[in-house]
C-alpha atoms as a PDB file:
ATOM      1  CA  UNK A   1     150.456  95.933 125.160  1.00  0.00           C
ATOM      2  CA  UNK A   2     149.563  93.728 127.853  1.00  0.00           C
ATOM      3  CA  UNK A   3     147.367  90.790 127.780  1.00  0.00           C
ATOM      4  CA  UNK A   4     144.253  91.780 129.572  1.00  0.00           C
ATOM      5  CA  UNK A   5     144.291  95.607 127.673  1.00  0.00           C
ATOM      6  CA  UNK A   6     144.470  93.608 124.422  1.00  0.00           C
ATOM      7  CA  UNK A   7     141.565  90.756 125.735  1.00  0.00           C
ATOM      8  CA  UNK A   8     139.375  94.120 126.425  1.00  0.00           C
ATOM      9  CA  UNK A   9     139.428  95.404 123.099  1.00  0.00           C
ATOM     10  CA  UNK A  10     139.070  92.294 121.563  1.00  0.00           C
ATOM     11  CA  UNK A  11     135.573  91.998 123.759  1.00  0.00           C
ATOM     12  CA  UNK A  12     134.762  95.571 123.126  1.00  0.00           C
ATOM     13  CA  UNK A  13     135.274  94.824 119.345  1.00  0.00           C
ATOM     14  CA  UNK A  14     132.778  92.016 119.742  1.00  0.00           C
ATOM     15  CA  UNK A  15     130.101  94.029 121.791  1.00  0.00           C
ATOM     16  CA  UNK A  16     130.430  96.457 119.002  1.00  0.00           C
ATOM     17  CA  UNK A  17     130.009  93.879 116.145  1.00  0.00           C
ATOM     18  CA  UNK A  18     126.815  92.201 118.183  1.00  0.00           C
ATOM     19  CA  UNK A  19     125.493  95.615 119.225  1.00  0.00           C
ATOM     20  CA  UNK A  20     125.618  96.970 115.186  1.00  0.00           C
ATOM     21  CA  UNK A  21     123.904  93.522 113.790  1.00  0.00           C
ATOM     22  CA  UNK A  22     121.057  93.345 116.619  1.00  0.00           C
ATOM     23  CA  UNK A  23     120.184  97.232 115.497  1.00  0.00           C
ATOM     24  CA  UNK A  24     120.246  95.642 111.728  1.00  0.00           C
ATOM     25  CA  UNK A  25     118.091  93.249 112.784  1.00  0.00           C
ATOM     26  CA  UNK A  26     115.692  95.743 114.816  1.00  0.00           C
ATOM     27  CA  UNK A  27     115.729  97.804 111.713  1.00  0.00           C
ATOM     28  CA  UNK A  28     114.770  95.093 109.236  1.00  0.00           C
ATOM     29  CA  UNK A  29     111.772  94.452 111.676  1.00  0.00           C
ATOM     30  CA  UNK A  30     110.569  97.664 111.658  1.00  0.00           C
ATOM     31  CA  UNK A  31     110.880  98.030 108.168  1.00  0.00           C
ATOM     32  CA  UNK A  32     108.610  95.035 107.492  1.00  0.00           C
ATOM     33  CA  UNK A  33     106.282  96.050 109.608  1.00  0.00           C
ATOM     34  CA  UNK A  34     105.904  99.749 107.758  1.00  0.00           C
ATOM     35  CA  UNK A  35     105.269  97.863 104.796  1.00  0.00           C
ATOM     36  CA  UNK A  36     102.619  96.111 105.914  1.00  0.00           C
ATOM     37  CA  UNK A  37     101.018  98.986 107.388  1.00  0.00           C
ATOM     38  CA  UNK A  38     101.375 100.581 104.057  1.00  0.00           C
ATOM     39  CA  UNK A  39      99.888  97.665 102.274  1.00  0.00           C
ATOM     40  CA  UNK A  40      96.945  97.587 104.560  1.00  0.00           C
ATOM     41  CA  UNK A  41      96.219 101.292 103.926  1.00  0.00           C
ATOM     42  CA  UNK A  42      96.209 100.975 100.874  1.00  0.00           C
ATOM     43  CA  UNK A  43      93.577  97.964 101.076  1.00  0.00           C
ATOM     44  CA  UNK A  44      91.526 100.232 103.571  1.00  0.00           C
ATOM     45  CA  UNK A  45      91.754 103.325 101.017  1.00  0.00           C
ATOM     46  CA  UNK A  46      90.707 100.525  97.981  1.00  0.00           C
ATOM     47  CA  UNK A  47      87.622  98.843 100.200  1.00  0.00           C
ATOM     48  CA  UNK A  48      86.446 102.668 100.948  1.00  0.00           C
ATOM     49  CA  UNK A  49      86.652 104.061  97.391  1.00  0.00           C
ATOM     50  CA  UNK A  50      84.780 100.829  95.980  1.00  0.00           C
ATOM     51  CA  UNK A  51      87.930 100.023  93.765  1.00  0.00           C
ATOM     52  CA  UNK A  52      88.575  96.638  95.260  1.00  0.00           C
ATOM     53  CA  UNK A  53      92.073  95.184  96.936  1.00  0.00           C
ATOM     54  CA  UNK A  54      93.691  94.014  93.419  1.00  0.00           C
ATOM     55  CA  UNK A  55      94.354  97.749  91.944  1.00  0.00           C
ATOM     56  CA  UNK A  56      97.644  99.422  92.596  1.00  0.00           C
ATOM     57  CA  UNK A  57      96.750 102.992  94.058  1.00  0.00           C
ATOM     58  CA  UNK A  58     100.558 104.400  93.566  1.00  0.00           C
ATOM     59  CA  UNK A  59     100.427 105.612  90.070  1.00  0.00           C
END
């Protein structure tokens, strides 16, 4: 193997490795905000119902 084929995986390797932890990232990101969309529903459904913020309406 030559130099510059071997140089152009190593790259491509790297691309790869950056590519797969900025979708990680994205993913924890959207994640977080799900859950707080969740947790805000379930304040909206608590302030409509009378029941207050403080109960836990999964059970």
């Amino acid at each position: 193997m030559d130099v510059s084929s071997s140089t152009a995986n190593v790259n491509s390797s790297v691309q790869v490795d950056a590519l797969k932890k900025s979708m990680d990232v994205q993913e924890r990101g959207v994640l977080k905000v799900l859950e707080n969309a969740d947790e805000q529903s379930k304040q909206v459904a608590a302030q409509k119902t009378g029941m207050g913020g403080s109960l836990d309406l999964t059970a």
